[in-house]
C-alpha atoms as a PDB file:
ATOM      1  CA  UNK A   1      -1.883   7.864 -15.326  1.00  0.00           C
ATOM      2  CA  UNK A   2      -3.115   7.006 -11.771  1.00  0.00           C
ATOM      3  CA  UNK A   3      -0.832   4.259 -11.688  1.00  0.00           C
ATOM      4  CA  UNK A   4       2.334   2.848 -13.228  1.00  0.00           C
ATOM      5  CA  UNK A   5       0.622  -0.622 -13.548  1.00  0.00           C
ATOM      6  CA  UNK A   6      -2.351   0.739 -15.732  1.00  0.00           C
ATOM      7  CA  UNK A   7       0.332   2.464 -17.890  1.00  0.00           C
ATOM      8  CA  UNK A   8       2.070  -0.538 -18.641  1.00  0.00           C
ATOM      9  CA  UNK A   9      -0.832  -2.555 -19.503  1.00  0.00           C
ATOM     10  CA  UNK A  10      -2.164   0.554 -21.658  1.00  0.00           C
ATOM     11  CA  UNK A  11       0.950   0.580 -23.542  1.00  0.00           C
ATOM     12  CA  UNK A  12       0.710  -3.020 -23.816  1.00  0.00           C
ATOM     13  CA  UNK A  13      -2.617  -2.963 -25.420  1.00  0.00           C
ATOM     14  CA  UNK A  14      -1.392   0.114 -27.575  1.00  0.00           C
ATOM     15  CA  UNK A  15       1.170  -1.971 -29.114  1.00  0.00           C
ATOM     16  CA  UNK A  16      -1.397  -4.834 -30.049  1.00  0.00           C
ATOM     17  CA  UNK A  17      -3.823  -2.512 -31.865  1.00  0.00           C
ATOM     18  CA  UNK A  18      -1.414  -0.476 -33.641  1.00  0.00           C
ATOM     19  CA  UNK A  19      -0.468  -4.415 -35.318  1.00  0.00           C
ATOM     20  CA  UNK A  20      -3.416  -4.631 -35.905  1.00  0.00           C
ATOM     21  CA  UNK A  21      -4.480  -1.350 -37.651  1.00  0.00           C
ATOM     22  CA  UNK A  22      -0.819  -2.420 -39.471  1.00  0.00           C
ATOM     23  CA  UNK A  23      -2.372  -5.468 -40.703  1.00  0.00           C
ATOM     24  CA  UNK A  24      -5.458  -3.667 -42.089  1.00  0.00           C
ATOM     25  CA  UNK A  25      -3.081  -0.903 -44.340  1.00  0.00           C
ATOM     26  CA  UNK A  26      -1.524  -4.068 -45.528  1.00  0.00           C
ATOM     27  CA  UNK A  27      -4.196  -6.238 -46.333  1.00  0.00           C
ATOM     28  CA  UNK A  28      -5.000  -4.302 -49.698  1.00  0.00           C
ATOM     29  CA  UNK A  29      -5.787  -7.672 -51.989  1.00  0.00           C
ATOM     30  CA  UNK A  30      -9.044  -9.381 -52.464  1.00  0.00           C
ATOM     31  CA  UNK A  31      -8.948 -13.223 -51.689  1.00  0.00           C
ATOM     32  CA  UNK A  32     -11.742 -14.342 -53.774  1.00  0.00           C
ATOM     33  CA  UNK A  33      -9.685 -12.903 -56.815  1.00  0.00           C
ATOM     34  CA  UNK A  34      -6.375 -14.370 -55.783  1.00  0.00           C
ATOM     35  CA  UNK A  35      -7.998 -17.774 -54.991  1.00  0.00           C
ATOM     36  CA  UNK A  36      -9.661 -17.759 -58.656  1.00  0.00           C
ATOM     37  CA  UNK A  37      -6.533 -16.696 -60.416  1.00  0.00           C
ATOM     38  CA  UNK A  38      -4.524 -19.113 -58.629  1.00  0.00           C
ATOM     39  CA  UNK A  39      -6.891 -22.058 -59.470  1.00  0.00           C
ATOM     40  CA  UNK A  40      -6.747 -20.717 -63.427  1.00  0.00           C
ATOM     41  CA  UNK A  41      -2.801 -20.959 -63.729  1.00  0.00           C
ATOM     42  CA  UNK A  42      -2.760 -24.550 -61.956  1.00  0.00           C
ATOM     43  CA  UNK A  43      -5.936 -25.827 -64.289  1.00  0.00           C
ATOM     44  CA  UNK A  44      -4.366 -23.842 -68.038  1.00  0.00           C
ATOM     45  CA  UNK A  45      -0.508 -24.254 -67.188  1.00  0.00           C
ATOM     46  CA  UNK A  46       1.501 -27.043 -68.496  1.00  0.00           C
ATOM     47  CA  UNK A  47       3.451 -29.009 -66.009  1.00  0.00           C
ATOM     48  CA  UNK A  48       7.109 -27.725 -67.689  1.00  0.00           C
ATOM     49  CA  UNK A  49       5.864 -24.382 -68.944  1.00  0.00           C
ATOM     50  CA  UNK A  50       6.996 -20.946 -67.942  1.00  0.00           C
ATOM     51  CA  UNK A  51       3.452 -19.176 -69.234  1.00  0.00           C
ATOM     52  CA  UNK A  52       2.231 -17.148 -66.589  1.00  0.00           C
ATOM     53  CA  UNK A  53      -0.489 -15.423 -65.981  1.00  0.00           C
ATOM     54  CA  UNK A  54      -0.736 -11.302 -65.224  1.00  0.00           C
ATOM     55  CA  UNK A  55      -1.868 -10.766 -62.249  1.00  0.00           C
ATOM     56  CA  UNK A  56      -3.920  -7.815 -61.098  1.00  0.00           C
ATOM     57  CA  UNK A  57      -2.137  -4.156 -61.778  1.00  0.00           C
ATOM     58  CA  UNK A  58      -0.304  -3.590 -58.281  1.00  0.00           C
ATOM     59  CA  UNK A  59      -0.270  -7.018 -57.083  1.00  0.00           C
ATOM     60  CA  UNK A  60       3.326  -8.774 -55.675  1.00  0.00           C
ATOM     61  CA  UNK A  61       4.011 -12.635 -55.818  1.00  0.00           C
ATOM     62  CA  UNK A  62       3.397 -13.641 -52.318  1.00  0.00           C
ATOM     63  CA  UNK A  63       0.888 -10.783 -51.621  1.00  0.00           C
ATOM     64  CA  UNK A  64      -1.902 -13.286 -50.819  1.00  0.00           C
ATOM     65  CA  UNK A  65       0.012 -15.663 -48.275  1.00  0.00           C
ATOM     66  CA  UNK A  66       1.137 -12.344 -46.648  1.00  0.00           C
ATOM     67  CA  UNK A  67      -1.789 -11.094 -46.802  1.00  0.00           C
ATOM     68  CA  UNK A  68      -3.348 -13.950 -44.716  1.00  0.00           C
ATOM     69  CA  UNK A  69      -0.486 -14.807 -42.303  1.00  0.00           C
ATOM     70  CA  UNK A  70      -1.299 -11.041 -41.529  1.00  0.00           C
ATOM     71  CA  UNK A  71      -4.733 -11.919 -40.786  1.00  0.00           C
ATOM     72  CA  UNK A  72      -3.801 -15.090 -38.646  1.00  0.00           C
ATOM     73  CA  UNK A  73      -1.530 -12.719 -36.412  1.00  0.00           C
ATOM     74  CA  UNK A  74      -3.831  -9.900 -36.130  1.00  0.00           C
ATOM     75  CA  UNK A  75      -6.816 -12.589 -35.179  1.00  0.00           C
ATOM     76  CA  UNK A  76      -3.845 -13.876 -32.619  1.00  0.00           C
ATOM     77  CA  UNK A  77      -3.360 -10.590 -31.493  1.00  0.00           C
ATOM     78  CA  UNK A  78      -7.109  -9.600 -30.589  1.00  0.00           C
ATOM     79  CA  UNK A  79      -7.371 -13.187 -28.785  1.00  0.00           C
ATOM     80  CA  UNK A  80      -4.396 -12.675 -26.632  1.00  0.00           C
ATOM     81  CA  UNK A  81      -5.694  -8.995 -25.990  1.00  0.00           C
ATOM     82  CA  UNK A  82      -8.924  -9.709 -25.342  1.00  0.00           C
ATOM     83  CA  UNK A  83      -7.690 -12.381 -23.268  1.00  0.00           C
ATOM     84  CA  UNK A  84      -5.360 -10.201 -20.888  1.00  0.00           C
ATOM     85  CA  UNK A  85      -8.074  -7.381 -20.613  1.00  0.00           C
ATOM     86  CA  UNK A  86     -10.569 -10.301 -19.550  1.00  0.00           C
ATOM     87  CA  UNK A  87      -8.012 -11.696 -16.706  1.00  0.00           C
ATOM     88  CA  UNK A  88      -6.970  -7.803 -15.448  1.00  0.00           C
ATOM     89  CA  UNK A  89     -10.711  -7.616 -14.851  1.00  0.00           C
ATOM     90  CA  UNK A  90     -11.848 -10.742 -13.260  1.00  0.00           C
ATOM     91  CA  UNK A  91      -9.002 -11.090 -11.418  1.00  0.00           C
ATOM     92  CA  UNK A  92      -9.502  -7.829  -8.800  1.00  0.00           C
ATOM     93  CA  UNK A  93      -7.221  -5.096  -8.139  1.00  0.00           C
ATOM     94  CA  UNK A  94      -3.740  -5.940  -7.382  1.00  0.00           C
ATOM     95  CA  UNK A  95      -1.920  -5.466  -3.668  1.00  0.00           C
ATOM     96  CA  UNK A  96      -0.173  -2.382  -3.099  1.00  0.00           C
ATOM     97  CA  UNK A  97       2.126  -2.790   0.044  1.00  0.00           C
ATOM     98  CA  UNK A  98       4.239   0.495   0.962  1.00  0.00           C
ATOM     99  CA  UNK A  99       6.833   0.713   3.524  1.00  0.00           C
ATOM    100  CA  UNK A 100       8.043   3.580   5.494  1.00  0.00           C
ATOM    101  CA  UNK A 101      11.973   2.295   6.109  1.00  0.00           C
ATOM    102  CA  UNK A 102      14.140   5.223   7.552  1.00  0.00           C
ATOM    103  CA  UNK A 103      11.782   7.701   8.054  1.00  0.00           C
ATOM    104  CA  UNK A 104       7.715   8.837   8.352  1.00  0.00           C
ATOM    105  CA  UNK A 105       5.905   8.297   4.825  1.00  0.00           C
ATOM    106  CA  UNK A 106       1.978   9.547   3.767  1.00  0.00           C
ATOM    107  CA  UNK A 107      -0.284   7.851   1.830  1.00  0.00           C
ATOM    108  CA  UNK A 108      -3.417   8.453   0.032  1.00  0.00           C
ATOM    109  CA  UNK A 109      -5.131   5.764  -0.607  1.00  0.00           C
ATOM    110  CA  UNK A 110      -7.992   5.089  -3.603  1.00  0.00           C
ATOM    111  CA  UNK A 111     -10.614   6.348  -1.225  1.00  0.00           C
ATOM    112  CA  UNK A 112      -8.985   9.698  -0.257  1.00  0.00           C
ATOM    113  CA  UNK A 113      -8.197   8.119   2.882  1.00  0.00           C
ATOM    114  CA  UNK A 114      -4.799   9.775   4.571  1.00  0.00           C
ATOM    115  CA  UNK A 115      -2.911   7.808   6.474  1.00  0.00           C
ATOM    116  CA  UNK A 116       0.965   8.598   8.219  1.00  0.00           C
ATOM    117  CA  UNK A 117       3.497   5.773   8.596  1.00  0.00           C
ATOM    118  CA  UNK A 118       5.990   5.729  11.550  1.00  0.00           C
ATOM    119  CA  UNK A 119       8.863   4.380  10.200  1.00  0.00           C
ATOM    120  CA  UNK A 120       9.334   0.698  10.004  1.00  0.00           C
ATOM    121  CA  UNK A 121       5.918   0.093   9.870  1.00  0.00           C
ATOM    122  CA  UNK A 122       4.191  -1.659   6.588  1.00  0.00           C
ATOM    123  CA  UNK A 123       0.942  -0.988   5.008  1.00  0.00           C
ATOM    124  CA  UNK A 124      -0.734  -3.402   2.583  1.00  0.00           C
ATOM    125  CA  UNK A 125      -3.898  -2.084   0.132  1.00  0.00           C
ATOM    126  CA  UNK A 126      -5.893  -3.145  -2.516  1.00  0.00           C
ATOM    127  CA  UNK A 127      -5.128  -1.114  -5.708  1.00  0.00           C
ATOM    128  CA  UNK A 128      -8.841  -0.262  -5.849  1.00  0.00           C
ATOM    129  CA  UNK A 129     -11.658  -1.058  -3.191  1.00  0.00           C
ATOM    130  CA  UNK A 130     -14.243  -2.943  -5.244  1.00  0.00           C
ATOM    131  CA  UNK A 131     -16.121  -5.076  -3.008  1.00  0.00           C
ATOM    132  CA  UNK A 132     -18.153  -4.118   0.169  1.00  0.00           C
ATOM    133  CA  UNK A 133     -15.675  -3.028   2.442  1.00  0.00           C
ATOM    134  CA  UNK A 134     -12.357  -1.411   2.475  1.00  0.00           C
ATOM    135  CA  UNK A 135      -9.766  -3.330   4.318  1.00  0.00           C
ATOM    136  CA  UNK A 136      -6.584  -2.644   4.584  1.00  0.00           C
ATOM    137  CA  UNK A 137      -3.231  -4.683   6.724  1.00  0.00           C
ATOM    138  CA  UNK A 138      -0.685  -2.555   8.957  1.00  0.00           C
ATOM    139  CA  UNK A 139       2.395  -4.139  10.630  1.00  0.00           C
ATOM    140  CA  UNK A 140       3.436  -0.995  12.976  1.00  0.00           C
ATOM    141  CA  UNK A 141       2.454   2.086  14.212  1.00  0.00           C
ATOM    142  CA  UNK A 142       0.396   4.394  11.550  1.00  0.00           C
ATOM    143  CA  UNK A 143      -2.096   7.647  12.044  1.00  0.00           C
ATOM    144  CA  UNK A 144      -5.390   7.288   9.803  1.00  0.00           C
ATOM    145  CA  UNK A 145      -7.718   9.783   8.848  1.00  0.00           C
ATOM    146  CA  UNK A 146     -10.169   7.855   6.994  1.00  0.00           C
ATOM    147  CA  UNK A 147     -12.869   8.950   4.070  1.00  0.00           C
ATOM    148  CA  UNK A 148     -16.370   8.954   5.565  1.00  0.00           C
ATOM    149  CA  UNK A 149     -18.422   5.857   3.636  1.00  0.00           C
ATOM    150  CA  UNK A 150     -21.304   4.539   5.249  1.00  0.00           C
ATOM    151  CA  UNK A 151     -21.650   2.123   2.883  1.00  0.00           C
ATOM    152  CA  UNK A 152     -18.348   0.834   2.859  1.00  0.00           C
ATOM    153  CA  UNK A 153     -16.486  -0.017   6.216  1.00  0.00           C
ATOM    154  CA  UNK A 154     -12.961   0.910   6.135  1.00  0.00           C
ATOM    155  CA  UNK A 155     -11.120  -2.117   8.361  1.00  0.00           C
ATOM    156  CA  UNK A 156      -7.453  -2.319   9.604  1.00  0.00           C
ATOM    157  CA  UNK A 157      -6.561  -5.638  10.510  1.00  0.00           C
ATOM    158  CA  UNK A 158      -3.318  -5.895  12.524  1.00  0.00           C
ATOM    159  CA  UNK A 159      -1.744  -8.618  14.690  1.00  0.00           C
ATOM    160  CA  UNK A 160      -4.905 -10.808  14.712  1.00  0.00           C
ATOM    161  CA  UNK A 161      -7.060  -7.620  15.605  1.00  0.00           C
ATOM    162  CA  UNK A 162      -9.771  -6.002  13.042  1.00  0.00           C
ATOM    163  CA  UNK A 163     -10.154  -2.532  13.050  1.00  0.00           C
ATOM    164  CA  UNK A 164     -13.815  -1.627  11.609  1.00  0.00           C
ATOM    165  CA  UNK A 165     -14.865   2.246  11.053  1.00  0.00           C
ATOM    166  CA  UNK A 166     -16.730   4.453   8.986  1.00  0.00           C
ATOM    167  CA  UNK A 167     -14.939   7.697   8.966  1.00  0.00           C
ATOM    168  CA  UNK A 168     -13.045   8.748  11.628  1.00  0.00           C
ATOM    169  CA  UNK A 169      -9.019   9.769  12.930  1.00  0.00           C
ATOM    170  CA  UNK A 170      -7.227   7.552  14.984  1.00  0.00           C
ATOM    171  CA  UNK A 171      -3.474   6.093  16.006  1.00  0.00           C
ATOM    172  CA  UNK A 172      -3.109   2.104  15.674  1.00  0.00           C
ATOM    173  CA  UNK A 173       0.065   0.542  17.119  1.00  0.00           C
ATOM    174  CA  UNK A 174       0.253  -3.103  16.310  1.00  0.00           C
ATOM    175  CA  UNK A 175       3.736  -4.007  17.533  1.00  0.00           C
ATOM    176  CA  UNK A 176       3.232  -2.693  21.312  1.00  0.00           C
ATOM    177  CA  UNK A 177       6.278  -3.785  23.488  1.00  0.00           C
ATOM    178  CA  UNK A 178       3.714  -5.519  25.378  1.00  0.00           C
ATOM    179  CA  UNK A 179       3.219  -7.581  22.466  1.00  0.00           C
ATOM    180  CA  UNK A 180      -0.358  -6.059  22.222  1.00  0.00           C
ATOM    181  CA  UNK A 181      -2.238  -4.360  19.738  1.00  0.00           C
ATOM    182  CA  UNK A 182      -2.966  -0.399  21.286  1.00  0.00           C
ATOM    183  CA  UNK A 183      -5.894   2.002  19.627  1.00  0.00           C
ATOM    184  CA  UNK A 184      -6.293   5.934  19.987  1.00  0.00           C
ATOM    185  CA  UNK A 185      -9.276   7.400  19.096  1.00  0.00           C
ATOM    186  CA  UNK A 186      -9.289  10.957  18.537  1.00  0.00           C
ATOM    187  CA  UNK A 187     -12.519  11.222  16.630  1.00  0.00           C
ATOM    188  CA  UNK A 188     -15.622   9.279  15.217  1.00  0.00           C
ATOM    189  CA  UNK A 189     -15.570   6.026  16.618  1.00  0.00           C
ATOM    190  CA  UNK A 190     -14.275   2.378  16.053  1.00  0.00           C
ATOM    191  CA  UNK A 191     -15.135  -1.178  16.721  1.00  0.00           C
ATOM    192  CA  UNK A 192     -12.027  -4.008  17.760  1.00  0.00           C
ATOM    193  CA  UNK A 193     -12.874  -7.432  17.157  1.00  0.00           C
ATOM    194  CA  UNK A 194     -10.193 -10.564  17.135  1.00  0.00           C
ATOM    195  CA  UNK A 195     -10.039 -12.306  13.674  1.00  0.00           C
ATOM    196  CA  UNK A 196     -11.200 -15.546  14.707  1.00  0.00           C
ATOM    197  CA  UNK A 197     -14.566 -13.982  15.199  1.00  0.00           C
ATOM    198  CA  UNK A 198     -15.003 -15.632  18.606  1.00  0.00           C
ATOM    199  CA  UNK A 199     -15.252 -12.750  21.114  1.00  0.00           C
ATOM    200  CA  UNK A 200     -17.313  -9.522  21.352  1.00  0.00           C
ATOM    201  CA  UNK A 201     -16.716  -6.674  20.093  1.00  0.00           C
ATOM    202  CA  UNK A 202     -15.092  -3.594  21.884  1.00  0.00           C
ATOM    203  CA  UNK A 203     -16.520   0.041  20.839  1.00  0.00           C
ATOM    204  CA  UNK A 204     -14.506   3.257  21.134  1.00  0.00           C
ATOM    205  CA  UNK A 205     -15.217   6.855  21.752  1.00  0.00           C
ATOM    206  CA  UNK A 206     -12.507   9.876  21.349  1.00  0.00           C
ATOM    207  CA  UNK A 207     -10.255   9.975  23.737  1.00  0.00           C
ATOM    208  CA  UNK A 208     -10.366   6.599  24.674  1.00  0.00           C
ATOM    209  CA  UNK A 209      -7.895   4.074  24.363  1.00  0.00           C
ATOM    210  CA  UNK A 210      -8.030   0.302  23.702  1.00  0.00           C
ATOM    211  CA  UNK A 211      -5.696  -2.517  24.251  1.00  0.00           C
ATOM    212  CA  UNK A 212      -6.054  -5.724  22.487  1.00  0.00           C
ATOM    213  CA  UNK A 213      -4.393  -9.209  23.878  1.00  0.00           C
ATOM    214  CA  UNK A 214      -4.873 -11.789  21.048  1.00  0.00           C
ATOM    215  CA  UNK A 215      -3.561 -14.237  23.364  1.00  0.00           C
ATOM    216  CA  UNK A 216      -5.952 -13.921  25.846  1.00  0.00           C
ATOM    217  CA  UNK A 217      -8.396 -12.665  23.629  1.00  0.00           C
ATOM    218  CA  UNK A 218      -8.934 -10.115  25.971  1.00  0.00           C
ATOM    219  CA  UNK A 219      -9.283  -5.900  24.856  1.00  0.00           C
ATOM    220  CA  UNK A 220      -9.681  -3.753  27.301  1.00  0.00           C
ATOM    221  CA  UNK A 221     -10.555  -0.018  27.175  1.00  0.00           C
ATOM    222  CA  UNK A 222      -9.455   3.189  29.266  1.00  0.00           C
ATOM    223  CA  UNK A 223      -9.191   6.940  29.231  1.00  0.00           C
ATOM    224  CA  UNK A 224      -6.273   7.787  27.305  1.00  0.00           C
ATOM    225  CA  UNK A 225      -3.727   9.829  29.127  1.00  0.00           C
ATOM    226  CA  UNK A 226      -0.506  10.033  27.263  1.00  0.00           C
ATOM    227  CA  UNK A 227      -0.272  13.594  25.802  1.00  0.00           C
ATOM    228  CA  UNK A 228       2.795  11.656  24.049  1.00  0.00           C
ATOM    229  CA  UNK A 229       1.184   9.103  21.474  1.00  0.00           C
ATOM    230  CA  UNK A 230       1.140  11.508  18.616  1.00  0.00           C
ATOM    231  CA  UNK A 231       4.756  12.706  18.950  1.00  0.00           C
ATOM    232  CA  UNK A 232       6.286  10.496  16.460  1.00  0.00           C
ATOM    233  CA  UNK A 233       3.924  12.224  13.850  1.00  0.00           C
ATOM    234  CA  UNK A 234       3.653  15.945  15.424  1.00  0.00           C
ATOM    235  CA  UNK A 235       7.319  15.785  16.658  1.00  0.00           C
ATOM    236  CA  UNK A 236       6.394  17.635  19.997  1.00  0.00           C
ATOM    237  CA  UNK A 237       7.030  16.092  23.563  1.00  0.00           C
ATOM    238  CA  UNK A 238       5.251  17.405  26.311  1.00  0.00           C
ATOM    239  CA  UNK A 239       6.114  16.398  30.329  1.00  0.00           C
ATOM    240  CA  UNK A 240       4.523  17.623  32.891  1.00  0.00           C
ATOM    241  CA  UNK A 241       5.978  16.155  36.265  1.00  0.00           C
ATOM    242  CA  UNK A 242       6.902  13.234  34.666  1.00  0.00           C
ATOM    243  CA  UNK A 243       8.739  10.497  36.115  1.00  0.00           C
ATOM    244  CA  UNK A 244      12.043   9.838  34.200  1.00  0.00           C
ATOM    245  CA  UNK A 245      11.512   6.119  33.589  1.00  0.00           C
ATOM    246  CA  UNK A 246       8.464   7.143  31.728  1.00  0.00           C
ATOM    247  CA  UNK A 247      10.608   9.780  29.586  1.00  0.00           C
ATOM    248  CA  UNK A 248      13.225   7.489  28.918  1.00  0.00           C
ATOM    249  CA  UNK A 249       9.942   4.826  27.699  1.00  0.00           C
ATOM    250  CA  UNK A 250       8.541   7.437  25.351  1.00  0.00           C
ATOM    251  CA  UNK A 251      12.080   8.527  23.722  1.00  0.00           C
ATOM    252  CA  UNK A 252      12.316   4.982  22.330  1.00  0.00           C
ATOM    253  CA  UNK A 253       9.380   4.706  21.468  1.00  0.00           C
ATOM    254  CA  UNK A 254       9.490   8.205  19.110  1.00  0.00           C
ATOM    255  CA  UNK A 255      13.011   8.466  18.461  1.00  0.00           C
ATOM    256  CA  UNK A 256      13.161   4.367  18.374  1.00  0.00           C
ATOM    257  CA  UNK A 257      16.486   4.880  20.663  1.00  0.00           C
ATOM    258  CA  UNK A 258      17.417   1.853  23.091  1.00  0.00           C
ATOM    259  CA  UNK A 259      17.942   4.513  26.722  1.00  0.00           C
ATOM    260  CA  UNK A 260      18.090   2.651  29.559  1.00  0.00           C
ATOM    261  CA  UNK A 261      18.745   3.673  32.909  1.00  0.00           C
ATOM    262  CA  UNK A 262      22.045   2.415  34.554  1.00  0.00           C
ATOM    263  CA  UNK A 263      20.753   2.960  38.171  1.00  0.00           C
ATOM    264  CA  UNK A 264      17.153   2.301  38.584  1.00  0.00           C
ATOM    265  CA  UNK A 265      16.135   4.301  41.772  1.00  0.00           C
ATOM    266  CA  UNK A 266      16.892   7.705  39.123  1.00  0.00           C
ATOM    267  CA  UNK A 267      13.533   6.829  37.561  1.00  0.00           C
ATOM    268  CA  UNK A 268      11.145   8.512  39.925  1.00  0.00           C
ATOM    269  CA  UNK A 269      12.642  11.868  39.609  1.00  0.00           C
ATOM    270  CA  UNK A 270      10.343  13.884  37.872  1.00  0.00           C
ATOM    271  CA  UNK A 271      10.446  16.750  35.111  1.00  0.00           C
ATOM    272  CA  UNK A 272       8.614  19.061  33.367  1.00  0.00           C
ATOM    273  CA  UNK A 273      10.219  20.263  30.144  1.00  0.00           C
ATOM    274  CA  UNK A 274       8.478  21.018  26.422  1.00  0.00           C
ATOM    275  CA  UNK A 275      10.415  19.749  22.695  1.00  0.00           C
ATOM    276  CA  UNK A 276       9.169  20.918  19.565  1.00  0.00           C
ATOM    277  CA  UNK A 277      10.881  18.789  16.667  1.00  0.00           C
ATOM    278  CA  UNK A 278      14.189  18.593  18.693  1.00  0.00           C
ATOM    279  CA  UNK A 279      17.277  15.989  18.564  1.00  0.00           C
ATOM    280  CA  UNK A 280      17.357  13.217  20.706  1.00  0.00           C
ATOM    281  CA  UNK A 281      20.416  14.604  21.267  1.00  0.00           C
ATOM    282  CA  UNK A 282      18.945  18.196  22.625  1.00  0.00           C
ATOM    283  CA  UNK A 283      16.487  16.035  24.644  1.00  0.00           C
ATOM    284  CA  UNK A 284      19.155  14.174  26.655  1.00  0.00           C
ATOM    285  CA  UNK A 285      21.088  17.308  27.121  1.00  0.00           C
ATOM    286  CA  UNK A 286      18.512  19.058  28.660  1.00  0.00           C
ATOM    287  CA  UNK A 287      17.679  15.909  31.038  1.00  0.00           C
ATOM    288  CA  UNK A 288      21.270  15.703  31.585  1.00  0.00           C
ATOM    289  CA  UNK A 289      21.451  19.491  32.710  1.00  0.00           C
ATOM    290  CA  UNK A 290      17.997  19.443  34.791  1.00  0.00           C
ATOM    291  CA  UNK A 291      18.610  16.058  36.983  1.00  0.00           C
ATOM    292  CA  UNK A 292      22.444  16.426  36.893  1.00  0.00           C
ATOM    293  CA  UNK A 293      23.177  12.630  34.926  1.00  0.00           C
ATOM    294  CA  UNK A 294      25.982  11.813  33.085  1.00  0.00           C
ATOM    295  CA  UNK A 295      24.869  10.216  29.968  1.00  0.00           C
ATOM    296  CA  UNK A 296      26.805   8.042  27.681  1.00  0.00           C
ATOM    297  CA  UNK A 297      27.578   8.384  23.735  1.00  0.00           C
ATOM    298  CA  UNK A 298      24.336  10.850  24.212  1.00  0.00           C
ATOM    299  CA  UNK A 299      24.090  10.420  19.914  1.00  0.00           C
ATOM    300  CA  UNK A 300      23.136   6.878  20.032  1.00  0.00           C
ATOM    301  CA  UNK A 301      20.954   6.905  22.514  1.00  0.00           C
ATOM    302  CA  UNK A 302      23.235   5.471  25.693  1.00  0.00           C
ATOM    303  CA  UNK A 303      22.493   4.842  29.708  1.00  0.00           C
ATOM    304  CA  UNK A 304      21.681   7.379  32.401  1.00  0.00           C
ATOM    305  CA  UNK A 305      23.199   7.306  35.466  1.00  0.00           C
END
């Protein structure tokens, strides 16, 4: 019932025994005795006669080819069962991939593991983590709060960039508009390593910050200091004499909006303002009010001026 994959293949395998406990109720002759009364009519019946002999009380013409063309399927039946439970074994635990399209999505993985999807972003699992680690692909921007296993390493890998903890809560952003891989840690800690296994490895601490060039194969770490990079998830802003080209940067990046600022020298004006789950729409108006813009087709996310 855990998942719709294991109910198909259950009902698969119901169907295949039920044939065969079918093939059982039917199979209510004895072959030895059919064989020997067979071989008695050919030896004692004449070539044109129409003698016959009785055959035992309940038996049918045909009940002994039945009988074992029944056998030959049932026997067919346990093969190709045996077969298909053999492969779903061997073969691993299939790949889950979920997508958040149009709006945030939460996951629980096999592990108990929690983890929030921004939307647009991807996440790709194994149906069951059976081997010594538990690794996992994003494409996007995702919160995890990861299962404590010391035993088994829970690993993100993302834009060339492998993500290695134990247990711990943090925000991974793999499509930066840097073109960078970005890490918040807000508890436990993490390790960043590139995939091609040819550079060192970065360690984090909460409330540190990590950005990963796979280019360059450069990461660097710093103090993070964006009360912002949770809002997509918690839905509150928070700007404290904040310039207004960094506003307009972290309304696109929550609200995924394309603002822009028609005259550029605007940007250094600063504001201090609070949003709890509001509108882009309320946001702008606000600005617009405060700083005295004019802001067009406010709804899609226009310029400033």
């Amino acid at each position: 019932q855990s998942d719709p994959e294991n109910r198909k293949l259950f009902e698969e395998f119901r169907k295949a025994w039920e044939l065969t406990i079918q093939s059982s109720i039917n199979r209510n002759t004895d072959p030895d005795a059919e064989l020997l009364n067979l071989r008695y009519r050919l030896e004692t019946e004449p070539a044109t006669g129409a003698r016959v002999i009785p055959m035992q009380p309940g038996k049918q013409p045909g009940t002994l080819w039945r009988s074992r063309w029944l056998k030959v399927a049932a026997a067919l039946l346990i093969l190709v069962t045996t077969a298909a439970a053999g492969y779903f074994l061997l073969s691993g635990p299939r790949m889950v991939r979920i997508a958040a399209n149009g709006g945030i999505k939460e996951i629980v993985l096999p592990d108990g593991s929690h983890i929030t999807l921004k939307s647009g972003a991807e996440l790709e699992y194994p149906s069951g983590f059976k081997g010594k680690t538990r690794p996992v692909k994003l494409s996007g921007e995702a919160y995890f709060e990861v299962a404590h296993d010391e035993a088994k390493p829970f690993i993100v890998t993302g834009n060339h960039v492998n993500i290695e903890v134990l247990g711990t809560k943090f925000n991974v952003n793999t499509l930066n508009p840097e073109g960078k891989l970005s890490v918040v840690l807000d508890e436990g800690s993490v390790a960043l390593t590139f995939t091609g296994g040819n550079s060192g490895k970065l360690i984090l601490s909460p409330g540190e910050k990590a950005e990963a060039d796979f280019q360059n194969l450069k990461a660097i770490k710093l103090q993070n200091t964006d009360p912002n990079y949770l809002a997509w998830k918690t839905g509150h802003l928070q700007f404290d004499n904040t310039a207004l080209s960094d506003i307009v940067r972290t309304l696109n990046s929550v609200y995924g909006t394309s603002i822009s600022l028609s005259d550029p020298s605007i940007g250094n004006c600063r504001v201090t303002a609070t949003f709890d789950h509001q509108p882009v729409a309320s946001v702008l108006k606000v600005l617009q009010n405060t700083l005295d813009l004019k802001i067009g087709s406010a709804d899609t996310g226009g310029g400033m001026a």
